[in-house]
N, C-alpha and C. Protein backbone atom coordinates (compact mmCIF):
# COMPACT_ATOMS: atom_id res chain seq x y z
N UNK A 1 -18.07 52.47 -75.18
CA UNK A 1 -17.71 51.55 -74.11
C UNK A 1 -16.71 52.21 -73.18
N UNK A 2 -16.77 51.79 -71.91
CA UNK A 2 -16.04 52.63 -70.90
C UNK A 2 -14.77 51.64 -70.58
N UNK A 3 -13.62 52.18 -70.94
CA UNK A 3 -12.49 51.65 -70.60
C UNK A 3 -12.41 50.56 -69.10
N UNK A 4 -12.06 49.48 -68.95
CA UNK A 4 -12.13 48.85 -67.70
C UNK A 4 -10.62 48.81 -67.43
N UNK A 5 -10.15 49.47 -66.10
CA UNK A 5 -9.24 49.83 -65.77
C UNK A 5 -8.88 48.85 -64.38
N UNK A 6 -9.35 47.89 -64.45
CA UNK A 6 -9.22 46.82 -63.13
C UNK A 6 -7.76 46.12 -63.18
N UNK A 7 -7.35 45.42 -61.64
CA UNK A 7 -8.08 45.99 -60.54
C UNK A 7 -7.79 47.30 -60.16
N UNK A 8 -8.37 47.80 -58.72
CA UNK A 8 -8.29 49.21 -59.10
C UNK A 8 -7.04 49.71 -58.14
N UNK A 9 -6.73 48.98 -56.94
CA UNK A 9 -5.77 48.89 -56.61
C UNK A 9 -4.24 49.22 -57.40
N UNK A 10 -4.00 48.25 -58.35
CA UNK A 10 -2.72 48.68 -59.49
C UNK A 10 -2.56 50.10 -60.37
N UNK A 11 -3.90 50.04 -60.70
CA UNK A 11 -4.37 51.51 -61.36
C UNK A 11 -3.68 52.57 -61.44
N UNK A 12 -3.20 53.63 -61.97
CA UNK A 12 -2.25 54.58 -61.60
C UNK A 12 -4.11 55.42 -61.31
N UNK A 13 -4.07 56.24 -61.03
CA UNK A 13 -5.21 57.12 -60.80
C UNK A 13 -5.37 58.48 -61.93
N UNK A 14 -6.37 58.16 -62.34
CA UNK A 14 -6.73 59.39 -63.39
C UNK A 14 -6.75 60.76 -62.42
N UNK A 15 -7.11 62.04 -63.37
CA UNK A 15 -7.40 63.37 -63.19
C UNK A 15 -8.57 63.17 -61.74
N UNK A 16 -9.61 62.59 -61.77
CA UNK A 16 -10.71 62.62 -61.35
C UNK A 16 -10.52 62.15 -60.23
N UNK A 17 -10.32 61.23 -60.28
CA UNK A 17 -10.00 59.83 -59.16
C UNK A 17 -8.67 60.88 -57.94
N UNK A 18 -7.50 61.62 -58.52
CA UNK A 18 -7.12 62.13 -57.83
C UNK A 18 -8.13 63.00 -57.01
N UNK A 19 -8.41 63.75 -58.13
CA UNK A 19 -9.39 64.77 -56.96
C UNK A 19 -10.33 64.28 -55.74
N UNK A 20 -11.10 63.19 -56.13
CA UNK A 20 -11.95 62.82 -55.11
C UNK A 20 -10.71 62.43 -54.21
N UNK A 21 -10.15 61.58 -54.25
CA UNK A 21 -8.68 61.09 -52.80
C UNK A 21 -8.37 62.53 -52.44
N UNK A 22 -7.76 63.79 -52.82
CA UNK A 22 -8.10 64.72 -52.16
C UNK A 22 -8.94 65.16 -51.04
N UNK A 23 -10.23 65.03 -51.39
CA UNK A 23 -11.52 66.09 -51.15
C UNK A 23 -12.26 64.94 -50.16
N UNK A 24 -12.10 63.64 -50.29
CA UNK A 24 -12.82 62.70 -49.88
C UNK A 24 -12.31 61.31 -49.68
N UNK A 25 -11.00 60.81 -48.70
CA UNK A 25 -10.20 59.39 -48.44
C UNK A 25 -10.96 58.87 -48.75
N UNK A 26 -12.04 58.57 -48.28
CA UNK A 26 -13.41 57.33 -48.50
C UNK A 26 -13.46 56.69 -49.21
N UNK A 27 -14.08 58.11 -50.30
CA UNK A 27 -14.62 57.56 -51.51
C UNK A 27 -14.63 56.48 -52.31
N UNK A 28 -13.41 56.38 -52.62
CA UNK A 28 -13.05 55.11 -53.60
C UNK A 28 -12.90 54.11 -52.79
N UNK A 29 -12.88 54.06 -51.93
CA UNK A 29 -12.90 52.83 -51.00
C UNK A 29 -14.59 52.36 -50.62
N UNK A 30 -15.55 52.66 -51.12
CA UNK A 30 -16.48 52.36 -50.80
C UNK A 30 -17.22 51.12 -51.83
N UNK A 31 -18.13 50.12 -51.06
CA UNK A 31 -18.30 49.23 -52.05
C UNK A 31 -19.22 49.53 -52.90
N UNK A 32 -20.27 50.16 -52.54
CA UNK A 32 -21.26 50.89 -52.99
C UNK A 32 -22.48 51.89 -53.09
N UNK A 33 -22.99 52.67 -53.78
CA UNK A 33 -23.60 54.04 -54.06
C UNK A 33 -24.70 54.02 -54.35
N UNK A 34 -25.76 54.53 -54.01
CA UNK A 34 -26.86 54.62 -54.07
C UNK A 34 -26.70 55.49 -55.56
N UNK A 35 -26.29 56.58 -55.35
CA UNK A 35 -26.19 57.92 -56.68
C UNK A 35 -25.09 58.45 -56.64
N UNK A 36 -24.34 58.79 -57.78
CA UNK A 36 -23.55 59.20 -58.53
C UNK A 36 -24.06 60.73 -59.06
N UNK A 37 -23.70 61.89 -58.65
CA UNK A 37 -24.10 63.26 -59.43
C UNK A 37 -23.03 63.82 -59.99
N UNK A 38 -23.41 64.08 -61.54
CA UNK A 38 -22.16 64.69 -61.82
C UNK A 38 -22.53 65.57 -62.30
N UNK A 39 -22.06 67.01 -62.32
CA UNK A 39 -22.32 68.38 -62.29
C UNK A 39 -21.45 68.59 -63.74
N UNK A 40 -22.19 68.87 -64.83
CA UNK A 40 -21.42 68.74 -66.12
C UNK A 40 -21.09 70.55 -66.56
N UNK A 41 -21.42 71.41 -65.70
CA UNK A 41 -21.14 72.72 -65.76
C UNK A 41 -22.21 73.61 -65.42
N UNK A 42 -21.64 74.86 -65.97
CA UNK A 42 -22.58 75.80 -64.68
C UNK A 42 -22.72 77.47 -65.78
N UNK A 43 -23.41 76.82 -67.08
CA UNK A 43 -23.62 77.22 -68.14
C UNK A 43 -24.91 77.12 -68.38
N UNK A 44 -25.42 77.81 -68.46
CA UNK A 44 -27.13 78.19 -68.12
C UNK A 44 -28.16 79.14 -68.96
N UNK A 45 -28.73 78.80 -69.69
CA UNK A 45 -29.63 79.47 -70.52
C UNK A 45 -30.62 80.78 -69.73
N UNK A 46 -30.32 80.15 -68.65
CA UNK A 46 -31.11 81.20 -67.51
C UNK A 46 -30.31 81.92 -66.63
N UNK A 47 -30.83 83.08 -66.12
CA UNK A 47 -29.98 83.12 -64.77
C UNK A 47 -30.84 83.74 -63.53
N UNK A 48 -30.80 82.61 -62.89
CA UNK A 48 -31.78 82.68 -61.62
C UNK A 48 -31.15 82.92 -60.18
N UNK A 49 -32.00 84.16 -59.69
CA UNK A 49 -31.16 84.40 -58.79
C UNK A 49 -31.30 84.28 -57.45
N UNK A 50 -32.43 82.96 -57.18
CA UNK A 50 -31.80 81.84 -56.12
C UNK A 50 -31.19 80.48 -56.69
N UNK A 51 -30.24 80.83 -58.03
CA UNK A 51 -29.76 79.48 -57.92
C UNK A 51 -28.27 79.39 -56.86
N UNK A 52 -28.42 78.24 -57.02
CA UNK A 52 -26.91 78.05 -55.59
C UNK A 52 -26.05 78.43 -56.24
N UNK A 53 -25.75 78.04 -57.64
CA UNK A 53 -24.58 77.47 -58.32
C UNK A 53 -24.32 79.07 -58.97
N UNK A 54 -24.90 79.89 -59.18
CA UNK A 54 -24.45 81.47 -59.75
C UNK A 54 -24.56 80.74 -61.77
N UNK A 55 -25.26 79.91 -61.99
CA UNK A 55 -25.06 79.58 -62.92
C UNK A 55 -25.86 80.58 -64.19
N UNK A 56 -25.36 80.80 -65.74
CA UNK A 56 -26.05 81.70 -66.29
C UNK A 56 -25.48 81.67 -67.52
N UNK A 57 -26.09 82.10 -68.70
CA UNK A 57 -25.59 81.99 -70.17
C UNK A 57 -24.17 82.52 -70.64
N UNK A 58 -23.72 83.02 -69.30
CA UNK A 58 -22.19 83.76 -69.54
C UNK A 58 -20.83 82.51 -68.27
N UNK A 59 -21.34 82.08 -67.81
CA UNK A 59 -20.48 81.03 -67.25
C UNK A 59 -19.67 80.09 -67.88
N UNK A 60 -18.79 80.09 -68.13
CA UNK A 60 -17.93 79.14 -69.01
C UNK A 60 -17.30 77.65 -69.10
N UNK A 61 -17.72 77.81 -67.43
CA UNK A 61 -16.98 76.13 -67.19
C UNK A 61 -17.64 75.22 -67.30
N UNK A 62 -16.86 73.91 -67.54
CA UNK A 62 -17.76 73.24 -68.27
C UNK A 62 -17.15 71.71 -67.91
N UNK A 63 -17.46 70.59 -67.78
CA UNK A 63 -16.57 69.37 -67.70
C UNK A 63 -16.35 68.91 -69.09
N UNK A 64 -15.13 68.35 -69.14
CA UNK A 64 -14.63 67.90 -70.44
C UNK A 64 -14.81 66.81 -71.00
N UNK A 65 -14.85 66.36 -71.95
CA UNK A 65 -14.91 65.02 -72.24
C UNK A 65 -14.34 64.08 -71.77
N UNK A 66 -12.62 64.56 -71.12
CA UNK A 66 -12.26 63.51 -70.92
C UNK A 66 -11.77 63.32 -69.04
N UNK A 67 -13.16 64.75 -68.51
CA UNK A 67 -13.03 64.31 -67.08
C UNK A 67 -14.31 63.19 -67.17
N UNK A 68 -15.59 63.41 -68.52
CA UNK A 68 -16.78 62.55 -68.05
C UNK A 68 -16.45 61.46 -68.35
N UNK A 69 -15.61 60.71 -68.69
CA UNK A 69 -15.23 59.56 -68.97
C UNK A 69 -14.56 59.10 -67.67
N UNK A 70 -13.54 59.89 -67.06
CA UNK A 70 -12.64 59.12 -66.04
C UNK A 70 -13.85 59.17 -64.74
N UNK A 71 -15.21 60.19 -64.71
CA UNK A 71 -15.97 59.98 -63.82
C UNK A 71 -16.94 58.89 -64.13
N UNK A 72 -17.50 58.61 -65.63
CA UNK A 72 -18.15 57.74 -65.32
C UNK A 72 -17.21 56.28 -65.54
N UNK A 73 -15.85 55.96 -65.30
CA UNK A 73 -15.43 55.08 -64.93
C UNK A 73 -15.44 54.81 -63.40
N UNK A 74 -15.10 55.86 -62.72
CA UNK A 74 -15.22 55.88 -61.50
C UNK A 74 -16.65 55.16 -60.86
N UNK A 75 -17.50 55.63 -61.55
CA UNK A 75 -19.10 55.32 -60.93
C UNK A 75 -19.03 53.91 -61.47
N UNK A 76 -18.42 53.37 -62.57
CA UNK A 76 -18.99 51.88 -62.54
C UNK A 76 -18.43 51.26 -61.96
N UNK A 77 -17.29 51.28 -61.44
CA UNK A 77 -16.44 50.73 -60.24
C UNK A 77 -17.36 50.58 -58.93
N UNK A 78 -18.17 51.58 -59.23
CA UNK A 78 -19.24 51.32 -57.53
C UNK A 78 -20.34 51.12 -57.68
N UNK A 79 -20.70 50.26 -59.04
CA UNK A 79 -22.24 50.09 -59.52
C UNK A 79 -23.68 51.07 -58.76
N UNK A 80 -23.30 52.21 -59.27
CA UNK A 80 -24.21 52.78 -58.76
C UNK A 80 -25.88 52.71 -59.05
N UNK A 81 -26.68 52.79 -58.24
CA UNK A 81 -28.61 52.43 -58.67
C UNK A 81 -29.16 53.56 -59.66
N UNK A 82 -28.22 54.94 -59.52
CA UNK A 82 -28.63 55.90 -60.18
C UNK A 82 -27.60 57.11 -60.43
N UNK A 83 -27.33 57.01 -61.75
CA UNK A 83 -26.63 58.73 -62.42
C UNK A 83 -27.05 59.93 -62.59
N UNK A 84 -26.98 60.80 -61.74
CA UNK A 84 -27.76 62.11 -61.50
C UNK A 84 -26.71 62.94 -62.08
N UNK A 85 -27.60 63.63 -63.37
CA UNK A 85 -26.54 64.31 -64.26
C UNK A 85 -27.43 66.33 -64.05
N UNK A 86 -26.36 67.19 -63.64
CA UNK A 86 -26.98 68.13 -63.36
C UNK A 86 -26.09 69.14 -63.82
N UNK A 87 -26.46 70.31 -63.73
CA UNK A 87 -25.64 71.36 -64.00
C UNK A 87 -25.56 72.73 -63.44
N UNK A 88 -25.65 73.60 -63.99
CA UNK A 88 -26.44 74.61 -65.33
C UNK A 88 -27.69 73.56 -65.51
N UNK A 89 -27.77 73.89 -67.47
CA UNK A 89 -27.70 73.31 -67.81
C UNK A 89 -27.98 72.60 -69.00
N UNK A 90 -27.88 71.00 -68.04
CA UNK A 90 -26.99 69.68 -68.79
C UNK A 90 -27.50 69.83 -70.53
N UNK A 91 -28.97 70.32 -70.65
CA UNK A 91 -28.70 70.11 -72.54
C UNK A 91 -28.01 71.12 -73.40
N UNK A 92 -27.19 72.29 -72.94
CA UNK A 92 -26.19 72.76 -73.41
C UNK A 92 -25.49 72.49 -73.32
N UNK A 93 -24.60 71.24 -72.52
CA UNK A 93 -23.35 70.69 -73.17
C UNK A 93 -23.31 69.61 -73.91
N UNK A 94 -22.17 69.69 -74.50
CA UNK A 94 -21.94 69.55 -75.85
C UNK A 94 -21.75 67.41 -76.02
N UNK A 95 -21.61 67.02 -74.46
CA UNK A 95 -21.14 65.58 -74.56
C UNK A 95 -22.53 65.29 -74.05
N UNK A 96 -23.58 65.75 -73.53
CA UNK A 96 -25.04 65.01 -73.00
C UNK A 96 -25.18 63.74 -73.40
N UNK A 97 -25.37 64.09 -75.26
CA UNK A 97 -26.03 62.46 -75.71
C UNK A 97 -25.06 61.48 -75.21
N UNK A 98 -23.67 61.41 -75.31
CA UNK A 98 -22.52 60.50 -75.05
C UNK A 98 -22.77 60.20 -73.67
N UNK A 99 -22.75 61.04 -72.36
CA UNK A 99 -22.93 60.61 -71.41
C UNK A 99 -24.08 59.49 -70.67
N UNK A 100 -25.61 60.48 -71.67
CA UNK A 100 -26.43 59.08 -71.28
C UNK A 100 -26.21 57.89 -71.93
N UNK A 101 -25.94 57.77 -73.29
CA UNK A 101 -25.21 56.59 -74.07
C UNK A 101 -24.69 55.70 -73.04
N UNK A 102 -23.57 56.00 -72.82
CA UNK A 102 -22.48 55.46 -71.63
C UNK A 102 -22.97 55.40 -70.51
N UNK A 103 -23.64 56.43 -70.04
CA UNK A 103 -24.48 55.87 -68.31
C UNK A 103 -25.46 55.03 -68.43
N UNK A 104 -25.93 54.37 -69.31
CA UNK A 104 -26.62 53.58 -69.35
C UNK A 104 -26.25 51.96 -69.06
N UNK A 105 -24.59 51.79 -69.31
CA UNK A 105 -23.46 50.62 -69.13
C UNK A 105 -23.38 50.97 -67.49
N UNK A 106 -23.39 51.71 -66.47
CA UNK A 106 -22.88 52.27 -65.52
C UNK A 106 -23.78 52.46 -64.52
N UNK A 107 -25.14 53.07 -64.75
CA UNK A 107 -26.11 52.79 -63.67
C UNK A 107 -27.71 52.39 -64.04
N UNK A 108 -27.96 51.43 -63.18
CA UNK A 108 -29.31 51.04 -63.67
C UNK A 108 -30.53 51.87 -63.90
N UNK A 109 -30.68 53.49 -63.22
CA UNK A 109 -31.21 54.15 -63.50
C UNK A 109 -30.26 55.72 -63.89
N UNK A 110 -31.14 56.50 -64.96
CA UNK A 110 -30.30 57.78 -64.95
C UNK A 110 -31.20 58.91 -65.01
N UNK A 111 -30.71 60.07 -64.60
CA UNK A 111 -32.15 61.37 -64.43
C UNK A 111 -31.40 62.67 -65.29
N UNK A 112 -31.48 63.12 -65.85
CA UNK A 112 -30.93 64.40 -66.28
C UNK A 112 -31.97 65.82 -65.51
N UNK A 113 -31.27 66.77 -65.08
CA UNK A 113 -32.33 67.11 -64.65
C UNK A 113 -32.08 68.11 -65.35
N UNK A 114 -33.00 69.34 -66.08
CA UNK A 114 -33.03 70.53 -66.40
C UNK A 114 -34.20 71.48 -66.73
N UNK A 115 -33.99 72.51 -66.66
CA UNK A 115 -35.14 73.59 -66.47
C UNK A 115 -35.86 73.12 -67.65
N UNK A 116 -35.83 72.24 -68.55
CA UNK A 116 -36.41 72.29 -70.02
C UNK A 116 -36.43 73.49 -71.01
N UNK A 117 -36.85 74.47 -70.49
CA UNK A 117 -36.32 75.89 -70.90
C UNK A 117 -35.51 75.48 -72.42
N UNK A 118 -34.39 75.32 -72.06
CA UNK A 118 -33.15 75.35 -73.34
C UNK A 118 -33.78 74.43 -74.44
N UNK A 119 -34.45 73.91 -74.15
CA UNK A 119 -35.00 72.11 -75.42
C UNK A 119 -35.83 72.98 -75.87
N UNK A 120 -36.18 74.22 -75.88
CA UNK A 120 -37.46 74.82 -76.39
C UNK A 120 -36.48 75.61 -77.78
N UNK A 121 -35.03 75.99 -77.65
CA UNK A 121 -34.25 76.15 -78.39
C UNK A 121 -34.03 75.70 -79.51
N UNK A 122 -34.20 76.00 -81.03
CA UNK A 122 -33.52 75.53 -81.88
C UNK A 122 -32.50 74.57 -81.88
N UNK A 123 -31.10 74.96 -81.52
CA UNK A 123 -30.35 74.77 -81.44
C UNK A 123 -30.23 73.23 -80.41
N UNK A 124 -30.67 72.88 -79.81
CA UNK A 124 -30.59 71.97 -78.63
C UNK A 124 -31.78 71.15 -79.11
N UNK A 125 -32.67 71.31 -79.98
CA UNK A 125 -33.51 69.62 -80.52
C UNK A 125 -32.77 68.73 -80.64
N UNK A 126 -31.32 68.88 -81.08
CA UNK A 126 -30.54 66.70 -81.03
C UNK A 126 -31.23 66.43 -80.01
N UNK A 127 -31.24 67.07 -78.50
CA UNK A 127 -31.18 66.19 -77.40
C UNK A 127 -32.67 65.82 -76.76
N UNK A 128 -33.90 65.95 -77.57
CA UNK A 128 -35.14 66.30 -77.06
C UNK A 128 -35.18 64.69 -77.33
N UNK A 129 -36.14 63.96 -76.24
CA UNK A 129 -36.13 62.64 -76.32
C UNK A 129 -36.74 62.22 -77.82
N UNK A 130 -36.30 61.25 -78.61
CA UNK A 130 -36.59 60.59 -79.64
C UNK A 130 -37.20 58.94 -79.49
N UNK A 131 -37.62 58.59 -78.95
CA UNK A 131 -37.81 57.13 -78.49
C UNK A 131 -39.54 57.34 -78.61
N UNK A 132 -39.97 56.21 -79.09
CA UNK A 132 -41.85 56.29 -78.87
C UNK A 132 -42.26 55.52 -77.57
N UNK A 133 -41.59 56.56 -76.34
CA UNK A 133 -41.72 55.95 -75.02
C UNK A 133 -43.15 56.99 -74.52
N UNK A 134 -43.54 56.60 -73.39
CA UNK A 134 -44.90 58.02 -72.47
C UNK A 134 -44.23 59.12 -72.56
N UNK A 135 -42.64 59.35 -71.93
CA UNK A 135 -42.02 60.53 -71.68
C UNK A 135 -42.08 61.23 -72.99
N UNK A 136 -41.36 60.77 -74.26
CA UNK A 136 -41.32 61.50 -75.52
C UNK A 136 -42.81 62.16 -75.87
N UNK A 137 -43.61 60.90 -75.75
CA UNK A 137 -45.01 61.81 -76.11
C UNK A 137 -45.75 62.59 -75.37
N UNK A 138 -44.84 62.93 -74.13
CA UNK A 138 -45.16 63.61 -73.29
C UNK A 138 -44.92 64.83 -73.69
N UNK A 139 -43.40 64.71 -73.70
CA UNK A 139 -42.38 65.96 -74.21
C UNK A 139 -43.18 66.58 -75.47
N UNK A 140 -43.46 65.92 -76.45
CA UNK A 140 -44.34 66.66 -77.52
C UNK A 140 -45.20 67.13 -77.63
N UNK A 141 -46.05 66.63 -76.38
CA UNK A 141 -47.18 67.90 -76.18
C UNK A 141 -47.24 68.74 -75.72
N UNK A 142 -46.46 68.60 -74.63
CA UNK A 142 -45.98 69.84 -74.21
C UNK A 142 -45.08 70.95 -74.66
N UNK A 143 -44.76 70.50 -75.65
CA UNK A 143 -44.18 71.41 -76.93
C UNK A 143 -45.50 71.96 -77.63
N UNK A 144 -46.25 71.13 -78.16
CA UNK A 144 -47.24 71.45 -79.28
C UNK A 144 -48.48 72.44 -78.28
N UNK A 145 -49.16 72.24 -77.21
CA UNK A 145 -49.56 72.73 -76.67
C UNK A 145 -48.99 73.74 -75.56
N UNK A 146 -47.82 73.93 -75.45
CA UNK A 146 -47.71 75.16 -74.66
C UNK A 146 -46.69 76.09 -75.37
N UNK A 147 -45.93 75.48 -76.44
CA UNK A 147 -44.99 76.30 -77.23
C UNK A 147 -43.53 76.81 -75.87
N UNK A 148 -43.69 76.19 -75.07
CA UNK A 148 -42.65 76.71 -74.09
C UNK A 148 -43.10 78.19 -72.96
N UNK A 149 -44.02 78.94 -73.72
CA UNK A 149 -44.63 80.43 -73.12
C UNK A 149 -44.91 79.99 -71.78
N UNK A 150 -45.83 79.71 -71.78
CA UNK A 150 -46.51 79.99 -70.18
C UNK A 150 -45.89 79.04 -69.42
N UNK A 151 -45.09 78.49 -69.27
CA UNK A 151 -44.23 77.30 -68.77
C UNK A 151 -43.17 77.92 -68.55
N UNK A 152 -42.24 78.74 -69.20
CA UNK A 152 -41.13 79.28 -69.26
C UNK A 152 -41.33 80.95 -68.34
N UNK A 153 -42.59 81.35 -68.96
CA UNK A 153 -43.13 82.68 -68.22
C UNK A 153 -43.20 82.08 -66.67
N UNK A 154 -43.81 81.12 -66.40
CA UNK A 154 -44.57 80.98 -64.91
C UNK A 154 -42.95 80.75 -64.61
N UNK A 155 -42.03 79.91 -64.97
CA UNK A 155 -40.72 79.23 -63.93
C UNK A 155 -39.58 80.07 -64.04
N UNK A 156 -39.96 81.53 -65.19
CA UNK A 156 -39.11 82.66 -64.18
C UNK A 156 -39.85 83.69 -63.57
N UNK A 157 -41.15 83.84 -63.34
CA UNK A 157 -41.99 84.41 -61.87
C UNK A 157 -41.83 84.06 -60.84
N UNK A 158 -41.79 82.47 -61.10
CA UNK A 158 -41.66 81.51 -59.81
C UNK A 158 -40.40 81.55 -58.74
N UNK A 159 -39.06 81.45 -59.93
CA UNK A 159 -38.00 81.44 -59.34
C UNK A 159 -36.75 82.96 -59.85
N UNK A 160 -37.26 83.75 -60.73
CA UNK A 160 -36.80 84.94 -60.42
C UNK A 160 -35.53 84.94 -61.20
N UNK A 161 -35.71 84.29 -62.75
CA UNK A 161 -35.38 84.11 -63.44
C UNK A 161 -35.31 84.90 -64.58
N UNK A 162 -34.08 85.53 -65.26
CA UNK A 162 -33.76 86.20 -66.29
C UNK A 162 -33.40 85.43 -67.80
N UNK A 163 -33.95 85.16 -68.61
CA UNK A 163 -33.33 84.50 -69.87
C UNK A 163 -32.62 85.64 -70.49
């Protein structure tokens, strides 16, 4: 559950909340958001070299647990329609499951976006969808029938990608 810190006016202002008043007067003054993106680091199983972000398996930064909390307090303050969670990436860090957990209290829709690449990993099955929804049985065949190869081969030809 996400701390309710109302009203927001009295509030002393978290880590986060400063930064945006920095970078952006607006912001928090707005009534409401279409999307919310939060960039959870720039730690990357790949390294592609038109990505914007310079992101790659040696990049270290990372958001913390306890900036994704003061951000997704921030976003429910502005009921946002959608949580766009991006990175690197997002299924190598370490708070994913917690975040969609919690963005689910926070915006009516949420997208994780990532190369899929990394879910083909040992190590990173916690986060492969588990639910007997279309998407999961999607996700499994496309596991069982492509093993990750020619999927992973074609989207670093495509984009010029080093694992």
């Amino acid at each position: 559950m996400i701390p309710d810190r109302s009203p927001r006016i009295s509030a002393p202002l978290n880590e986060f909340e400063r930064l945006v008043d920095e970078n952006c007067v607006s912001a928090r003054r707005a009534e409401c958001l279409a999307t919310v993106m939060l960039n959870v680091g720039l730690r990357c199983n790949l390294s592609c070299e038109l990505c914007h972000q310079s992101c790659s398996p040696d990049r270290p930064e990372t958001m913390s647990r306890g900036v994704m909390l003061d951000a997704l307090q921030f976003a429910a303050d502005l009921h946002p329609e959608m949580l766009d969670v991006t990175g690197g990436e997002p299924t190598m860090w370490p708070h994913l499951r917690e975040l969609v957990q919690l963005g689910r209290e926070v915006a009516k829709r949420m997208r994780v976006r990532t190369n899929l690449d990394a879910l083909l990993l040992p190590e990173h099955a916690s986060v492969r969808p588990r639910s007997p929804s279309t998407r999961s049985r999607s996700w499994r065949r496309f596991l069982r029938h492509s093993k990750g190869a020619r999927s992973a081969v074609a989207s670093r030809l495509w984009c010029g990608c080093r694992s």
